[in-house]
C-alpha atoms as a PDB file:
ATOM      1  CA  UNK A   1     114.696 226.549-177.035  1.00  0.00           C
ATOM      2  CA  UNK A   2     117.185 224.615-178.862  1.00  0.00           C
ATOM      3  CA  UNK A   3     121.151 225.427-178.626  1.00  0.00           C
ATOM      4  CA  UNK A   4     121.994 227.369-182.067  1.00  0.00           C
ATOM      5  CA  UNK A   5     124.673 226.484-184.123  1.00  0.00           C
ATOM      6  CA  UNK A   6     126.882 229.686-183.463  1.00  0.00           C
ATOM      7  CA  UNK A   7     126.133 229.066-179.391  1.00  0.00           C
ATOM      8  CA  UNK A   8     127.569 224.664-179.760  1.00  0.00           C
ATOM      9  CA  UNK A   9     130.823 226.096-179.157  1.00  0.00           C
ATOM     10  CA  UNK A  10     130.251 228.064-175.779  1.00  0.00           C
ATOM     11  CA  UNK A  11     128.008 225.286-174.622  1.00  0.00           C
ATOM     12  CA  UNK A  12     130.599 222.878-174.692  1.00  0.00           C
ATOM     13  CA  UNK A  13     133.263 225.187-173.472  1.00  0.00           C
ATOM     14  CA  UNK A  14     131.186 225.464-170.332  1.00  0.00           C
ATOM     15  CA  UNK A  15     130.447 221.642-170.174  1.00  0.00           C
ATOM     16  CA  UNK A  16     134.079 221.346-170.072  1.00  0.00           C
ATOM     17  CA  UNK A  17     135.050 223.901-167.649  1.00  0.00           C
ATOM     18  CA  UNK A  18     132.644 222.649-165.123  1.00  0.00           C
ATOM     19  CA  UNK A  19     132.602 218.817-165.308  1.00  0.00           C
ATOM     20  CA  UNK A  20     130.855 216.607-162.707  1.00  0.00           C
ATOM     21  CA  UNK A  21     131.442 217.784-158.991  1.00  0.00           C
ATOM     22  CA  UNK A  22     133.545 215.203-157.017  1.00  0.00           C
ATOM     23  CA  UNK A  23     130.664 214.292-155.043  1.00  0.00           C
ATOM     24  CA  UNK A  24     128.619 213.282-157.714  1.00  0.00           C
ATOM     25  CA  UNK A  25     128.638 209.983-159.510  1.00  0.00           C
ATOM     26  CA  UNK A  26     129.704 211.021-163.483  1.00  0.00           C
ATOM     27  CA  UNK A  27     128.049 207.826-164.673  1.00  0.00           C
ATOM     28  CA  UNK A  28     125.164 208.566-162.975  1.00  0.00           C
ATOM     29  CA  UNK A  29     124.646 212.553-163.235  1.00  0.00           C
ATOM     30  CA  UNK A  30     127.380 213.258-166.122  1.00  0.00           C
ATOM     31  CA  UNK A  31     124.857 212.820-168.884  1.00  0.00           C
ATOM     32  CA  UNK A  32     121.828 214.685-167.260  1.00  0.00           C
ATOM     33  CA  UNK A  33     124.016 217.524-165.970  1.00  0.00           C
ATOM     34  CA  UNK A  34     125.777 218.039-169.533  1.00  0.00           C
ATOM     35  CA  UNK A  35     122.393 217.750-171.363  1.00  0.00           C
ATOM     36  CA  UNK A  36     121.042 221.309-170.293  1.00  0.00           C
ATOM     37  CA  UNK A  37     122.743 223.417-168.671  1.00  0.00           C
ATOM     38  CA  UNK A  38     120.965 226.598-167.702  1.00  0.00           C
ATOM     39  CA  UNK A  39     122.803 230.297-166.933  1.00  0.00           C
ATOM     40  CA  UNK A  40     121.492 232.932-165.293  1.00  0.00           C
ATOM     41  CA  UNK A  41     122.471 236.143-165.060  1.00  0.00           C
ATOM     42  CA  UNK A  42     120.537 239.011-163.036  1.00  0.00           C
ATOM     43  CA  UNK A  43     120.934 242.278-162.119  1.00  0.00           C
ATOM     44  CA  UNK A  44     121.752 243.602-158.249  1.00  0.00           C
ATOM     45  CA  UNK A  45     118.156 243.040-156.554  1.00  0.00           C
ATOM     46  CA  UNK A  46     116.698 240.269-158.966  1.00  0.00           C
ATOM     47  CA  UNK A  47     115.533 236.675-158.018  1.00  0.00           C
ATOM     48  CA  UNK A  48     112.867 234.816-158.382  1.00  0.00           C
ATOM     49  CA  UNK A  49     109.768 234.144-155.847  1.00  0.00           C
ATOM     50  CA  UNK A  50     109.619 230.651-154.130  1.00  0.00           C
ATOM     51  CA  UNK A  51     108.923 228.011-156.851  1.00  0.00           C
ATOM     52  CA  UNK A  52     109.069 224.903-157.576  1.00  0.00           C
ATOM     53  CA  UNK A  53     111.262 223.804-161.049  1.00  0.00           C
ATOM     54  CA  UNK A  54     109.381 221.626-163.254  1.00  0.00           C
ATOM     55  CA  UNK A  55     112.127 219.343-164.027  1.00  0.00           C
ATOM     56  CA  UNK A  56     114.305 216.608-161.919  1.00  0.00           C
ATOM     57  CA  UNK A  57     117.376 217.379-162.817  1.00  0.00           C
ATOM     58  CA  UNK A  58     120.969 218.601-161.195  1.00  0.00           C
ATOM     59  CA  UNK A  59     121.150 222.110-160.341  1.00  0.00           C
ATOM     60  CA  UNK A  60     124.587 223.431-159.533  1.00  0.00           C
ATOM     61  CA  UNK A  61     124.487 227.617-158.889  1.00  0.00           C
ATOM     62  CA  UNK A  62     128.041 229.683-159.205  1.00  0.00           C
ATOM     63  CA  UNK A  63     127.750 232.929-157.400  1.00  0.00           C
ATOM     64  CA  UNK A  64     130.632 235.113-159.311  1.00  0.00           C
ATOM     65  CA  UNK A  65     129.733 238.487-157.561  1.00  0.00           C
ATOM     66  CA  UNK A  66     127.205 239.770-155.006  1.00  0.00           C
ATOM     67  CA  UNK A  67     124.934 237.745-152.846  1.00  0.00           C
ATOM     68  CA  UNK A  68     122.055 235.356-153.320  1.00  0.00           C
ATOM     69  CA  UNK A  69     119.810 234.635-150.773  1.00  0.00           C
ATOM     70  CA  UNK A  70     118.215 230.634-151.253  1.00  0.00           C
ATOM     71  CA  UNK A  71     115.249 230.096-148.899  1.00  0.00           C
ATOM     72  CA  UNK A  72     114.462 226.548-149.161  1.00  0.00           C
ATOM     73  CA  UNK A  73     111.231 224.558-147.662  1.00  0.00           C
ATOM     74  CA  UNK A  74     109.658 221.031-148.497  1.00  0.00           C
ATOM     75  CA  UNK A  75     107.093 220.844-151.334  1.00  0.00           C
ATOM     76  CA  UNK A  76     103.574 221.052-149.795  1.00  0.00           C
ATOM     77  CA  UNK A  77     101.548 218.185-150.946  1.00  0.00           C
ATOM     78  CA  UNK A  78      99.047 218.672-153.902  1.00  0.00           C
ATOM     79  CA  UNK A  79      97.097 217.229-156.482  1.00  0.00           C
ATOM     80  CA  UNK A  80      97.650 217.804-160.182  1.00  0.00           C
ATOM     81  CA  UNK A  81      93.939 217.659-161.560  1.00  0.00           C
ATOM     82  CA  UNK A  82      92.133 220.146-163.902  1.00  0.00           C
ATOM     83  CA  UNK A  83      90.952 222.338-160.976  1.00  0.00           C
ATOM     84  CA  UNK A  84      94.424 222.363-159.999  1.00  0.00           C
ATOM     85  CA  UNK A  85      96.615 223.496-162.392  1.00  0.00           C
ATOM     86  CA  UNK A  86     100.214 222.428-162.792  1.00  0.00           C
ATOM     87  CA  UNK A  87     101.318 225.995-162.495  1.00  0.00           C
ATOM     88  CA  UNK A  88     100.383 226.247-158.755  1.00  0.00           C
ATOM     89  CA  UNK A  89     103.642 226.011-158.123  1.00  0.00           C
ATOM     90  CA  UNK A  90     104.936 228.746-160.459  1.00  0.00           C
ATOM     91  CA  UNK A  91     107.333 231.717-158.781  1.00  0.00           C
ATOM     92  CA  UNK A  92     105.099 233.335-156.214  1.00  0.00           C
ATOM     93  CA  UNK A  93     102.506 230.532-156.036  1.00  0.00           C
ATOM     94  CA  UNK A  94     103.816 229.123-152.374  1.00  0.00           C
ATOM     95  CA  UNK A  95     102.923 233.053-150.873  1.00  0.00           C
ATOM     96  CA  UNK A  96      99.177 232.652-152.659  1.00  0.00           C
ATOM     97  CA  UNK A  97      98.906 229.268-150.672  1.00  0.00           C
ATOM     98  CA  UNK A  98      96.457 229.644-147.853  1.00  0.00           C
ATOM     99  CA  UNK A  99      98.438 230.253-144.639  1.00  0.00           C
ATOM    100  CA  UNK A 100     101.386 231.714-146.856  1.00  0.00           C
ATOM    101  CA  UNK A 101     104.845 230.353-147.313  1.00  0.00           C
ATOM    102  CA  UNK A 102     107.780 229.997-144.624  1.00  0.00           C
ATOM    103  CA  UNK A 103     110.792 228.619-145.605  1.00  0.00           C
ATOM    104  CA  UNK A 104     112.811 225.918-143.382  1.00  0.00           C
ATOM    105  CA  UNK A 105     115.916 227.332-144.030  1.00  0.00           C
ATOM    106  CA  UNK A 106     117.584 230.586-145.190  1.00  0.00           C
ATOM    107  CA  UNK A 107     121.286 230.979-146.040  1.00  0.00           C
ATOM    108  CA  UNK A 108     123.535 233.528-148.446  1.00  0.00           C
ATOM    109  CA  UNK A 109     125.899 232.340-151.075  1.00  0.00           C
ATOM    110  CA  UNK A 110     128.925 234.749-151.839  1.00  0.00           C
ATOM    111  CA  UNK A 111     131.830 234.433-153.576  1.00  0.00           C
END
């Protein structure tokens, strides 16, 4: 959905605050990063299934409180055709997948 006009003001205050990371390029990832930033917020025990995000973009996560678990793994190969659905990759497609899902590697971020 498209940033409303009362919400321009804490976009850019967050754009601000969190800039381009020192170890990325800002003339290369500065736009892209600042274009859409997404925030989450979840209760204690949410998260979302293995997926795959349908955009190439910069992902940067903050952990302010609690844990998160990430479980990452390399995207099996596929092809997109009209028996196969771009949403085979949606949260809790890779478990559906025949032989399951495993991930590669498993670590906790905490404040």
């Amino acid at each position: 959905r498209a940033v409303s006009e009362a919400e321009t003001p804490y976009l850019e205050a967050v754009k601000e605050a969190a800039g381009v990371p020192y170890f990325m390029d800002p003339a290369a990832n500065g736009g892209e990063l600042g274009a859409s930033p997404e925030v989450w917020l979840s209760a204690k025990g949410a998260g979302a299934q293995a997926h795959v995000d349908g955009h190439c973009e910069s992902t940067i996560s903050i952990q302010l409180a609690g844990t998160k678990r990430w479980r990452l793994s390399a995207v099996p190969p596929s092809q997109l055709t009209p028996l196969r659905p771009r949403n085979q990759y949606e949260d809790g497609a890779a478990y559906r997948r025949r032989g399951g899902w495993r991930p590669t590697w498993v670590g906790d971020l905490a404040p």
